[in-house]
C-alpha atoms as a PDB file:
ATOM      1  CA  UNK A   1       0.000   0.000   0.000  1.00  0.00           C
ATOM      2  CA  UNK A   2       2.782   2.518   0.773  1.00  0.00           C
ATOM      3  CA  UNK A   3       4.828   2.190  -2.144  1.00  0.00           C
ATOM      4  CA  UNK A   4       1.373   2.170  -4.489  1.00  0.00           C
ATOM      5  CA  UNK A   5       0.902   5.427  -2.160  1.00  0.00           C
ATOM      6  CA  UNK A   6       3.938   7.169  -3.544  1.00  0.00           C
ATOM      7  CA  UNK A   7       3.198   5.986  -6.948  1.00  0.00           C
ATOM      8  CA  UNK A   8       0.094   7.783  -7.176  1.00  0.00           C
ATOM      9  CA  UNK A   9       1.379  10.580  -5.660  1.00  0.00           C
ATOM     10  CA  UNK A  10       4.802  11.395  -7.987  1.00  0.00           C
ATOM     11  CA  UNK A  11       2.656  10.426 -11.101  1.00  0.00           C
ATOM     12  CA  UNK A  12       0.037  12.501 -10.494  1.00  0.00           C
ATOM     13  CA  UNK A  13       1.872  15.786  -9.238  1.00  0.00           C
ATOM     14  CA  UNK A  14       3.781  15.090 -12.087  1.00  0.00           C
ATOM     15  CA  UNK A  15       2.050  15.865 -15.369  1.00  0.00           C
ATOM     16  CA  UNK A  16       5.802  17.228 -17.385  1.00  0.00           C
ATOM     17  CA  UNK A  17       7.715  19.320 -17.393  1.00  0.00           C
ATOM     18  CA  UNK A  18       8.343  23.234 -18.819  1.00  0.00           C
ATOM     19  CA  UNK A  19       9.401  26.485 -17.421  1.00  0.00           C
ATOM     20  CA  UNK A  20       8.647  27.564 -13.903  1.00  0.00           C
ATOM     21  CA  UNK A  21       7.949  30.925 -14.953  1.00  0.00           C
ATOM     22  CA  UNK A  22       5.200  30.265 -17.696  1.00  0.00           C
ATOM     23  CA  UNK A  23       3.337  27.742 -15.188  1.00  0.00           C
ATOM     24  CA  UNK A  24       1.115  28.152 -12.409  1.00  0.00           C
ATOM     25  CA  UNK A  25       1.707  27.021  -8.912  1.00  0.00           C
ATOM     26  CA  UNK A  26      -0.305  25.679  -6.531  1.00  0.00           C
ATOM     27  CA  UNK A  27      -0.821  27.672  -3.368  1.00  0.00           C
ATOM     28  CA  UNK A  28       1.373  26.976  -0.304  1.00  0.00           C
ATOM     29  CA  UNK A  29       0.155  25.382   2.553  1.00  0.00           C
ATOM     30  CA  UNK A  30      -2.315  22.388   3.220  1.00  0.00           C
ATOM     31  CA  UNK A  31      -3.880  20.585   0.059  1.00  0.00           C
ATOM     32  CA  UNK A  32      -6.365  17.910   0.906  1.00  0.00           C
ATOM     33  CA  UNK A  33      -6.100  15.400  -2.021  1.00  0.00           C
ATOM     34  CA  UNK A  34      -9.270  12.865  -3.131  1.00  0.00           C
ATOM     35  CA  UNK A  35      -7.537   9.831  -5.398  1.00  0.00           C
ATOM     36  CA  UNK A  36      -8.231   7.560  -7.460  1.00  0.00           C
ATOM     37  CA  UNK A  37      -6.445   5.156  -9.015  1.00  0.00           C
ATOM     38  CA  UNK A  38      -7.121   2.040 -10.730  1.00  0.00           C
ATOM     39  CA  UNK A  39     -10.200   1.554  -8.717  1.00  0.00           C
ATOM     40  CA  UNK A  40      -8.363   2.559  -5.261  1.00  0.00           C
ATOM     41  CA  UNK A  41      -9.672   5.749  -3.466  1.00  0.00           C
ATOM     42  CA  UNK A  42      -7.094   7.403  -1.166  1.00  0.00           C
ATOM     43  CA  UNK A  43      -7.535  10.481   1.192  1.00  0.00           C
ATOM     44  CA  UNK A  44      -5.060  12.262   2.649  1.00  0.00           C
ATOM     45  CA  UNK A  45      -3.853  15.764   3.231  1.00  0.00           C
ATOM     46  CA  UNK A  46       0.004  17.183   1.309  1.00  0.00           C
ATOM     47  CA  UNK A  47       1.880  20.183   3.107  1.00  0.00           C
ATOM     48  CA  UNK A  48       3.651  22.241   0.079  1.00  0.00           C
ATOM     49  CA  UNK A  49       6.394  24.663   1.117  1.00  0.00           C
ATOM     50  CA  UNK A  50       8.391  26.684  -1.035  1.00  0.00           C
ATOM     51  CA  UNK A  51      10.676  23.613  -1.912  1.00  0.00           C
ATOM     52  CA  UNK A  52       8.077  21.048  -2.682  1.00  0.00           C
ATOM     53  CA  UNK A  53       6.641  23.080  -4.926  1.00  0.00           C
ATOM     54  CA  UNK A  54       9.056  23.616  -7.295  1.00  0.00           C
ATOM     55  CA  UNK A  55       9.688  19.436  -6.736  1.00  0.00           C
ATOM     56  CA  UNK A  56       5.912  18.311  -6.346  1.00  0.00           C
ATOM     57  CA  UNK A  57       4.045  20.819  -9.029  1.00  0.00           C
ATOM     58  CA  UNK A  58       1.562  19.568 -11.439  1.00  0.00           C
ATOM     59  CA  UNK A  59       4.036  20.061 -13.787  1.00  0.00           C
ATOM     60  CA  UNK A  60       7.015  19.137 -12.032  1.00  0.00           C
ATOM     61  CA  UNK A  61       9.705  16.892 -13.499  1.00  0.00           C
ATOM     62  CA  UNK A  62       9.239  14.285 -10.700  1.00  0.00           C
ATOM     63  CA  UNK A  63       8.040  11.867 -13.712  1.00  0.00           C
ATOM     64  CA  UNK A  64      11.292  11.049 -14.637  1.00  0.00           C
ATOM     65  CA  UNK A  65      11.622   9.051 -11.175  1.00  0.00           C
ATOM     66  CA  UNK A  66       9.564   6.207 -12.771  1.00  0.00           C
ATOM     67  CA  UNK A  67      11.584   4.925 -15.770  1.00  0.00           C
ATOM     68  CA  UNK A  68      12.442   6.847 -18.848  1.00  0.00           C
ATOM     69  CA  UNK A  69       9.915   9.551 -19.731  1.00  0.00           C
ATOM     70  CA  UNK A  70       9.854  11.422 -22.808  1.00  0.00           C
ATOM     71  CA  UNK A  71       7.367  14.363 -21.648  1.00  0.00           C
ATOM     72  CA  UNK A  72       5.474  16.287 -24.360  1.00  0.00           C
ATOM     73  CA  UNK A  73       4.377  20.137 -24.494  1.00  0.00           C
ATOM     74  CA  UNK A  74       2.176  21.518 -21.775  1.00  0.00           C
ATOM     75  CA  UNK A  75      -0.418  23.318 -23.686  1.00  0.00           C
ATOM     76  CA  UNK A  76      -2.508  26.114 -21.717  1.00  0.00           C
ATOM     77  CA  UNK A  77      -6.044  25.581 -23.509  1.00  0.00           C
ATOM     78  CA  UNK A  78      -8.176  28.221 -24.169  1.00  0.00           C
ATOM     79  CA  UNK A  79     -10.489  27.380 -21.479  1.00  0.00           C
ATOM     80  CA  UNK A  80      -8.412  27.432 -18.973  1.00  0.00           C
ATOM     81  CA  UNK A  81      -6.845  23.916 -18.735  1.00  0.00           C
ATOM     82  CA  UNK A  82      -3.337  22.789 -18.778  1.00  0.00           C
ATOM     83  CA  UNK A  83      -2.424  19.511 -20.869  1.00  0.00           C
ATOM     84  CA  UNK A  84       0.217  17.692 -21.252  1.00  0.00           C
ATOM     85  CA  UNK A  85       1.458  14.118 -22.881  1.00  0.00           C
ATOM     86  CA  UNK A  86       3.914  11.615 -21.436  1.00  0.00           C
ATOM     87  CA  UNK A  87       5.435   8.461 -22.352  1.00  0.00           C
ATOM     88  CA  UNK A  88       7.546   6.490 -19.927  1.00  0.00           C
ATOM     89  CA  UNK A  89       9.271   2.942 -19.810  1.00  0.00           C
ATOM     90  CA  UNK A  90       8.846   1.357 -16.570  1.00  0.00           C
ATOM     91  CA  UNK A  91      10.986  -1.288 -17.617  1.00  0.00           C
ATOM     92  CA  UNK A  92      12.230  -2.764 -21.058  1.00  0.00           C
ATOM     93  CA  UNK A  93       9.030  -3.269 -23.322  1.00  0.00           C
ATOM     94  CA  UNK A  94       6.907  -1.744 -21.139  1.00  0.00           C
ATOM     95  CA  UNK A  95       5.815   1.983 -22.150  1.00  0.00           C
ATOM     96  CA  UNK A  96       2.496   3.914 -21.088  1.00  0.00           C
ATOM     97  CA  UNK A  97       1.654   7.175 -22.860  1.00  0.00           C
ATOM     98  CA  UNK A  98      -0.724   9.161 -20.191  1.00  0.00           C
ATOM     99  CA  UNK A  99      -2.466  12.417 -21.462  1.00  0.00           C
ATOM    100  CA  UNK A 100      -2.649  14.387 -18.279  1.00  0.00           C
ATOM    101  CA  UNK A 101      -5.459  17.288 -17.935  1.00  0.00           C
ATOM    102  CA  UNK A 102      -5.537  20.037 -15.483  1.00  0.00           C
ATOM    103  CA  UNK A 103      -8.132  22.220 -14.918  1.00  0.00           C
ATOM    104  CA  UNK A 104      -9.376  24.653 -11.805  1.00  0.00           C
ATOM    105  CA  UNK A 105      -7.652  26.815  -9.397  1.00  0.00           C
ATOM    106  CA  UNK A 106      -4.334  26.737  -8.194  1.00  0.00           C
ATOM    107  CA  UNK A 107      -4.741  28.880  -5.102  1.00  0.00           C
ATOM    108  CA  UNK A 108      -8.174  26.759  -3.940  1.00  0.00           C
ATOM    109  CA  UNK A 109      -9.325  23.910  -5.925  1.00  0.00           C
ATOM    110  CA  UNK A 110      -7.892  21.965  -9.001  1.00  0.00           C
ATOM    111  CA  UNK A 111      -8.117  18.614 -10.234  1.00  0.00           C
ATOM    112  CA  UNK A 112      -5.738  16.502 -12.667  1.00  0.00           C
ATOM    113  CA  UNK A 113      -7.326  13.972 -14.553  1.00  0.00           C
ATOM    114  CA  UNK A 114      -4.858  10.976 -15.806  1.00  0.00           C
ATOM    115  CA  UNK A 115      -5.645   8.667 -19.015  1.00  0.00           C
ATOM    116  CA  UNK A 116      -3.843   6.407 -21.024  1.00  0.00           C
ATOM    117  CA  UNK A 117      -3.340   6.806 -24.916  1.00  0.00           C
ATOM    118  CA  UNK A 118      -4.745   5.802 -27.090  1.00  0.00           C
ATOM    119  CA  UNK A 119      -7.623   4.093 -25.640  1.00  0.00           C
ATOM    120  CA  UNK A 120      -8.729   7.008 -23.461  1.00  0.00           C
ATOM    121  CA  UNK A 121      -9.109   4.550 -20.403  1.00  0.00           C
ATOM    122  CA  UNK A 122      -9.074   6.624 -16.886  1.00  0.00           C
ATOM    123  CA  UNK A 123      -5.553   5.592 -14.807  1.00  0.00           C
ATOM    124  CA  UNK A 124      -5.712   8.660 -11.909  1.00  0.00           C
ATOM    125  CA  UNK A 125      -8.276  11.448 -10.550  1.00  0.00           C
ATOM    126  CA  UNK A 126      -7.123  13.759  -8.160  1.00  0.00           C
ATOM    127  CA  UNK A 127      -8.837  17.066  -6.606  1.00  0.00           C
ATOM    128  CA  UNK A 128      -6.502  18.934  -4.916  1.00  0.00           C
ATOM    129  CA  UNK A 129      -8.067  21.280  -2.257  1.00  0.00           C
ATOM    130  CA  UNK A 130      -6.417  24.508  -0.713  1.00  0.00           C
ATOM    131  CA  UNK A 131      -7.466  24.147   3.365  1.00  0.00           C
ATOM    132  CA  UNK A 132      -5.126  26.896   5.158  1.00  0.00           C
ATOM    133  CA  UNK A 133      -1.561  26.571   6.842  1.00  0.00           C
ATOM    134  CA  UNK A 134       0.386  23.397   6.851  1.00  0.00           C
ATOM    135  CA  UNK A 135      -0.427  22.126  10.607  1.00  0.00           C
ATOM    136  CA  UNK A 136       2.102  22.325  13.495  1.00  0.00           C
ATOM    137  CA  UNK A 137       4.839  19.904  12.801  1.00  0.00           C
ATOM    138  CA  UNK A 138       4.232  19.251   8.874  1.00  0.00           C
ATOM    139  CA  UNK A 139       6.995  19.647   7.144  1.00  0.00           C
ATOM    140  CA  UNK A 140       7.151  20.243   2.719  1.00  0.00           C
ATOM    141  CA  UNK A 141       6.350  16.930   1.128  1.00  0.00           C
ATOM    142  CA  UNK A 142       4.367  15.208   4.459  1.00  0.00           C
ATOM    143  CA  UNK A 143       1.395  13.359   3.057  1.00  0.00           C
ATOM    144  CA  UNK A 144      -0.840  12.345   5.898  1.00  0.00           C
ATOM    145  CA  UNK A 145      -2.997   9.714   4.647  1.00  0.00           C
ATOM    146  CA  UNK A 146      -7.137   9.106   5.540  1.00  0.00           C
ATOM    147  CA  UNK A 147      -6.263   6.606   8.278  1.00  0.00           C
ATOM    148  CA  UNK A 148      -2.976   8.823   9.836  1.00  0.00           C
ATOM    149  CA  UNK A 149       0.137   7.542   8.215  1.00  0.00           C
ATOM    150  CA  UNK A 150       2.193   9.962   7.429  1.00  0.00           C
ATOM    151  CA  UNK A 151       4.708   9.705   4.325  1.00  0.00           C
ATOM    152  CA  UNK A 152       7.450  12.759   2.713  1.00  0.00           C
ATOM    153  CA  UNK A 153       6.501  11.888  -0.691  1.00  0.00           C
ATOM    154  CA  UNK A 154      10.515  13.896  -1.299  1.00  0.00           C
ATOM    155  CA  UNK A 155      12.004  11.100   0.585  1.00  0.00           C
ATOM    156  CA  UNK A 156      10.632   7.901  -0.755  1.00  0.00           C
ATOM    157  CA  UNK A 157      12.710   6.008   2.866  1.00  0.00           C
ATOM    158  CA  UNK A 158      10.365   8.163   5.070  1.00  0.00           C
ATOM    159  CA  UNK A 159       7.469   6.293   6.590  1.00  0.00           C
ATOM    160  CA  UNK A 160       5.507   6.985   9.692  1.00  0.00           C
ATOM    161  CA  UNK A 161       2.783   4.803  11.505  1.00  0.00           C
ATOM    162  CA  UNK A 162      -0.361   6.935  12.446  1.00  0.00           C
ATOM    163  CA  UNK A 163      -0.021   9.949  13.482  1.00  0.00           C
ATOM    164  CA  UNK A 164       4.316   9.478  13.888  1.00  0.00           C
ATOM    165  CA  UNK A 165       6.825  11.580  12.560  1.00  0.00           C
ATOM    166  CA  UNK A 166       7.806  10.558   8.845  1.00  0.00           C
ATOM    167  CA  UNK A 167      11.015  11.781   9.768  1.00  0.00           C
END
């Protein structure tokens, strides 16, 4: 469950990659996150700092931690939404090309819709929801999952049991 935990987390706060300064960025600060992934629903609440967000954006480069990527374009649509298309090699003969779809608000409410190519199949939902200040004792990166484990999705050796330090 953990390591399918940071899975969905680095692929889906990781759409491509592109200049920082043409991008948006999520807000700082407390993001509760609704997943779903291959039939799995997962909960849980992400503390973004000033680091993490440049690591953990919706359009970081954190992709490239799961094989070989070759990352596509991210298009800002006319309506609003962000695209982007990735193929990676997880391991020799096996390649996935996702089409990744952002649309909402970065400073309250967005939500990144993952699909594979070219059948249009659904891989990964999230909604990402702005709640207020990281809580006392979160550090950047601490995921804090629906039933109180906490992870740093930065340091993939990190684990906590319910409500211990990741640390």
């Amino acid at each position: 469950m953990r390591a399918f935990t940071i899975s969905v987390l680095s692929c889906t706060l990781a759409a491509g990659m592109a200049s920082a300064q043409s991008l948006p960025h999520q807000k700082i600060g407390l993001w509760q996150q609704q997943s779903t992934m291959m039939g799995m629903h997962i909960t849980g609440e992400l503390c973004v700092d000033a680091a993490t967000q440049e690591k953990l954006s919706a359009f970081s480069s954190s992709v490239a931690h799961h094989g070989k990527c070759e990352r596509g374009p991210i298009v800002h649509g006319a309506d609003g939404s962000w695209t982007n298309d990735s193929t990676c090699e997880f391991r020799p003969g096996a390649k996935q090309t996702v089409h990744a779809v952002v649309t909402g608000d970065f400073d309250s409410k967005y939500t990144m819709t993952l699909t594979s190519l070219p059948d249009g199949r659904a891989i990964t939902t999230v909604t990402s929801t702005w709640m207020g200040a990281c809580k006392p004792g979160q550090h950047g990166g601490d995921f804090v999952m629906g039933n109180g484990m906490k992870i740093n999705v930065l340091d993939p050796t990190s684990s906590g049991s319910p409500g211990g330090a990741a640390h």
